[in-house]
N, C-alpha and C. Protein backbone atom coordinates (compact mmCIF):
# COMPACT_ATOMS: atom_id res chain seq x y z
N UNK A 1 95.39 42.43 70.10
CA UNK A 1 95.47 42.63 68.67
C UNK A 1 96.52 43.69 68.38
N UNK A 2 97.73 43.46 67.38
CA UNK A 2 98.31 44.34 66.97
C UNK A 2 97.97 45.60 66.03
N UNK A 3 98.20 46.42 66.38
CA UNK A 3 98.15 48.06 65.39
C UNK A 3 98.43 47.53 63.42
N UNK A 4 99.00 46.49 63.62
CA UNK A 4 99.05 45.88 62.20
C UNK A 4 97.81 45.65 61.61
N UNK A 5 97.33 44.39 62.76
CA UNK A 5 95.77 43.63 62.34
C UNK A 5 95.02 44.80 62.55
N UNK A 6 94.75 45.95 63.27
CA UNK A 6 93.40 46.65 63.40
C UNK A 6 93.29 47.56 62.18
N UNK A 7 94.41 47.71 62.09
CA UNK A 7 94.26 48.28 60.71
C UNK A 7 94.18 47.30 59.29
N UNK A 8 94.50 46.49 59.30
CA UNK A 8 93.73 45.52 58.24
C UNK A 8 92.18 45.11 58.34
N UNK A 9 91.89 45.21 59.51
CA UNK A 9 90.59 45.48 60.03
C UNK A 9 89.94 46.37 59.24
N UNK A 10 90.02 47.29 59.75
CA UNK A 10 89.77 48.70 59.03
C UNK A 10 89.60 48.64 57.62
N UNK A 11 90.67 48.11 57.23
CA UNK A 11 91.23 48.64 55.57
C UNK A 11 89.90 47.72 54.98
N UNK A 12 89.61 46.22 55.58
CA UNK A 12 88.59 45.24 54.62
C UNK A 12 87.45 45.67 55.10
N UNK A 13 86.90 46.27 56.46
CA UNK A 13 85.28 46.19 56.99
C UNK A 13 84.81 47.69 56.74
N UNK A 14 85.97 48.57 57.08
CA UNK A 14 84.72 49.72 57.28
C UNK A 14 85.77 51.00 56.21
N UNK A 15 86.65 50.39 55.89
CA UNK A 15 87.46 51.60 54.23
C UNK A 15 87.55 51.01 53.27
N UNK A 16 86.34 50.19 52.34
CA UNK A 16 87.00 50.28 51.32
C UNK A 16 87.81 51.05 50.23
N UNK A 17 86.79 52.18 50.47
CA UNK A 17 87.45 53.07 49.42
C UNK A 17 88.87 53.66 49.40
N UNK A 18 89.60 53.36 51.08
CA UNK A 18 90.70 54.04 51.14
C UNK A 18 91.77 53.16 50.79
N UNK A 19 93.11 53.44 50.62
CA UNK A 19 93.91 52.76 50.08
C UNK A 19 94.45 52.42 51.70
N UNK A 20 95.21 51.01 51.85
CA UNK A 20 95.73 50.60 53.39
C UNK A 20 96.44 51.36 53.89
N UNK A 21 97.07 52.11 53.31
CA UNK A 21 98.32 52.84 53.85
C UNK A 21 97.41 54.47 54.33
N UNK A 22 96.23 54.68 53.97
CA UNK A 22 95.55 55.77 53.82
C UNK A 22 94.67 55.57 55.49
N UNK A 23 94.65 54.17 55.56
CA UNK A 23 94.24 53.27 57.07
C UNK A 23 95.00 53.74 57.83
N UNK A 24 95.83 53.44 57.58
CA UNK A 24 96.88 53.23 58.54
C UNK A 24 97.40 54.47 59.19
N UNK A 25 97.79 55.50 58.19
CA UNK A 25 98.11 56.80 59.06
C UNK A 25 96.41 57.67 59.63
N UNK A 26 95.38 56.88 59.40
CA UNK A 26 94.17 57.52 59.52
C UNK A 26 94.75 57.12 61.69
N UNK A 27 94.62 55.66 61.56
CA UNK A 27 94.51 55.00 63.11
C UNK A 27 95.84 55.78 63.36
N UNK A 28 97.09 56.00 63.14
CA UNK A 28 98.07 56.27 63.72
C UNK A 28 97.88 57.65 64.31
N UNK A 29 97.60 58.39 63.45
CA UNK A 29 96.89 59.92 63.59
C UNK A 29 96.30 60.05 65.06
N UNK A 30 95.10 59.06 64.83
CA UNK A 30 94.09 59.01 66.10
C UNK A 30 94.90 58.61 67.51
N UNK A 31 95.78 58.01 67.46
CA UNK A 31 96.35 57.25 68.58
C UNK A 31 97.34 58.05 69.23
N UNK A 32 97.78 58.87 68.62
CA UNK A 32 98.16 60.61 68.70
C UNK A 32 97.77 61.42 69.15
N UNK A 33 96.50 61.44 68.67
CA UNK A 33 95.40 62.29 69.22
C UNK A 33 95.20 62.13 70.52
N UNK A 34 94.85 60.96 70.53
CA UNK A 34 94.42 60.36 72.07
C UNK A 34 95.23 60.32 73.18
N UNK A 35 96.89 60.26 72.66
CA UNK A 35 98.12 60.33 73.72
C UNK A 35 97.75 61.76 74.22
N UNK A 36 98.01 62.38 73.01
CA UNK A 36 97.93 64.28 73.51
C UNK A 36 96.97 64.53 74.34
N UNK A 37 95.62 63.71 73.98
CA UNK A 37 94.70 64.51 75.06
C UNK A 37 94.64 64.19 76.44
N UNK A 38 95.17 62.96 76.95
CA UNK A 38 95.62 62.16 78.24
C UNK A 38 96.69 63.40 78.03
N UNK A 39 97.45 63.42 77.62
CA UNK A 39 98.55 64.69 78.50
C UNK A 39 98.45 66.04 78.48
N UNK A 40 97.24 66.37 77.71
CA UNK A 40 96.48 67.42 77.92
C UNK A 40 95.73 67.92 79.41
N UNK A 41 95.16 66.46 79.41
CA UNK A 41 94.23 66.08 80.67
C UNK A 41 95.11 66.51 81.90
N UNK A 42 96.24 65.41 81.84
CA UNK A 42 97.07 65.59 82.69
C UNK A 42 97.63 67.22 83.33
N UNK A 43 97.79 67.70 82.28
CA UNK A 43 98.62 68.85 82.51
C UNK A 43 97.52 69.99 82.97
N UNK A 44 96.13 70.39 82.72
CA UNK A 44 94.98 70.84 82.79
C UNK A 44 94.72 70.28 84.46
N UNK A 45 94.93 69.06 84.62
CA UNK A 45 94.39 68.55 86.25
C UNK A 45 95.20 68.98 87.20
N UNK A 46 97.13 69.22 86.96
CA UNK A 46 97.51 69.88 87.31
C UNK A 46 97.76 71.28 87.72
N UNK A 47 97.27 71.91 86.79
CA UNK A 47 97.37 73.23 87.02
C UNK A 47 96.26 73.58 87.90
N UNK A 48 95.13 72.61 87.78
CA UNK A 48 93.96 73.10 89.12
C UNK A 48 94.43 72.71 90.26
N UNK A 49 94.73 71.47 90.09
CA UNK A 49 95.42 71.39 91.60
C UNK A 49 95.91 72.08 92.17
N UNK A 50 96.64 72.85 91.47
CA UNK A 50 98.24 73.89 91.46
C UNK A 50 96.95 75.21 92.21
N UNK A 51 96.16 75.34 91.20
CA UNK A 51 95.57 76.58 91.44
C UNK A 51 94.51 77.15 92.83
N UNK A 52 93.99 75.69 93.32
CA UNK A 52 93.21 75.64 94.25
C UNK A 52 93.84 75.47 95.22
N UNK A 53 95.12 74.99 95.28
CA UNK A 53 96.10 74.95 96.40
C UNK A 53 96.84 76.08 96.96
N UNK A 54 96.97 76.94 95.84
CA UNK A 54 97.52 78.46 96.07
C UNK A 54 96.79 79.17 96.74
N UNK A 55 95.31 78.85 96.01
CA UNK A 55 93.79 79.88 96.87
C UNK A 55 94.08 79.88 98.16
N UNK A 56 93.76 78.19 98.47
CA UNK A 56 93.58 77.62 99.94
C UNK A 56 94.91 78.32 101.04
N UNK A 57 95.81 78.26 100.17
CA UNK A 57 96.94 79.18 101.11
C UNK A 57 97.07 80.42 100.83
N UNK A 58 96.37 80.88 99.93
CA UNK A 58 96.19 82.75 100.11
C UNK A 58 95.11 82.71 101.41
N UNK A 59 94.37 82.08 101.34
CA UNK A 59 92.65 82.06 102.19
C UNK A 59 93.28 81.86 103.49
N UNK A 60 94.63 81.12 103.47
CA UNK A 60 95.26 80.34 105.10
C UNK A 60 95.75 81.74 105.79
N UNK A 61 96.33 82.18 104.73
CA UNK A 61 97.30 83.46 104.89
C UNK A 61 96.81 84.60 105.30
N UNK A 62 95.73 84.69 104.50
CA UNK A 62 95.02 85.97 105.19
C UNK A 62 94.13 85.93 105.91
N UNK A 63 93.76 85.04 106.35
CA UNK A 63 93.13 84.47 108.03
C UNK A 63 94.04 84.54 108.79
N UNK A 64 95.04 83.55 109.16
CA UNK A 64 95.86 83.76 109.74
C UNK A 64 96.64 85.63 110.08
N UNK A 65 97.25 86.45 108.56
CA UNK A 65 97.52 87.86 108.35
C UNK A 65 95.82 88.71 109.65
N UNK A 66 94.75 87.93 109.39
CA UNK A 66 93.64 88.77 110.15
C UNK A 66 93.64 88.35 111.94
N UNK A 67 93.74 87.46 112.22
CA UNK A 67 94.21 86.87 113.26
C UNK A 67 95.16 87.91 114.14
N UNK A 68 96.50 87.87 113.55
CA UNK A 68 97.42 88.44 113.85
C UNK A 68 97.59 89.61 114.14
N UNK A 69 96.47 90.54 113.24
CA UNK A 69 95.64 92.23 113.29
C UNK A 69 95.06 91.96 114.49
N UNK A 70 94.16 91.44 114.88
CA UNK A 70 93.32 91.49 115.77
C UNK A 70 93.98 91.17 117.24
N UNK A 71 94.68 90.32 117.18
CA UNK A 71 95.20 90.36 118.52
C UNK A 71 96.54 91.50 118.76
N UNK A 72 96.73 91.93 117.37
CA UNK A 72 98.06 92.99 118.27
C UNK A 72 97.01 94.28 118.58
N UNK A 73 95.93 94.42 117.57
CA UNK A 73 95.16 95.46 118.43
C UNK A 73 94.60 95.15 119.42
N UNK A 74 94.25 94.18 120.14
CA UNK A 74 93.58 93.56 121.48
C UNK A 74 94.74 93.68 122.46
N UNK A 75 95.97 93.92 121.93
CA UNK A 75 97.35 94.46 122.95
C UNK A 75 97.46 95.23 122.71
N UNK A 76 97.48 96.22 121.87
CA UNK A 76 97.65 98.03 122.00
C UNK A 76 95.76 98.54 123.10
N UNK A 77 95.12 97.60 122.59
CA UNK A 77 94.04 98.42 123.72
C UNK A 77 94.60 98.19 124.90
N UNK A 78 94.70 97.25 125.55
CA UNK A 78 94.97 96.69 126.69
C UNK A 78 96.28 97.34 126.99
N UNK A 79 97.12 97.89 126.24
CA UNK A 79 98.09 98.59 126.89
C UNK A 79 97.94 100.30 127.13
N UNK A 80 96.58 100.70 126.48
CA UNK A 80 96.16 101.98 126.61
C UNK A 80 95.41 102.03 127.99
N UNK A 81 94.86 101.34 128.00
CA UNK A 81 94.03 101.42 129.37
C UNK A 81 94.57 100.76 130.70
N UNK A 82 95.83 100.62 130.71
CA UNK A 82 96.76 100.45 132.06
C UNK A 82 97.48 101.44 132.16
C-alpha cells in the first residue's frame, strides 16, 4: 500500500474531523519519528558496543600490566638470593 492510500485511509476511517492534508503530515511526522528512533537505536547499540569493548581491553590490559608486575618481581627475588 502506498503512503498516498494509507493516508486516505486515515483521512475516511479513523480522522474525520481532520482535514487530509492535516493526515497526511500527521503519518509523515510519524514515519520520521520512527526513522530517527532506528538511528537512534543504532547509534545507542553502538556506543555500547564501543563501550564494553574498551572495558574488556582496559580489564585485558591490566591483567596482562599485573602479570608482567609479578613476574619481574619473581626475577628481582630470584636475583637477590643468588
Amino acid at each position: 500500500m502506498r503512503s498516498d492510500d494509507i493516508v486516505n485511509v486515515m483521512y475516511r476511517e479513523n480522522f474525520p474531523r481532520f482535514s487530509q492534508s492535516a493526515c497526511a503530515q500527521r503519518f509523515f511526522n510519524s514515519e520520521k519519528a520512527m526513522q530517527g528512533n532506528k538511528i537512534r537505536r543504532q547509534i545507542a547499540f553502538a556506543e555500547l558496543r564501543s563501550a564494553t569493548s574498551s572495558v574488556g581491553s582496559r580489564r585485558k590490559k591490566l591483567l596482562d600490566d599485573h602479570v608482567k608486575r609479578r613476574d619481574s618481581i619473581e626475577i628481582n627475588m630470584e636475583a637477590m638470593t643468588e
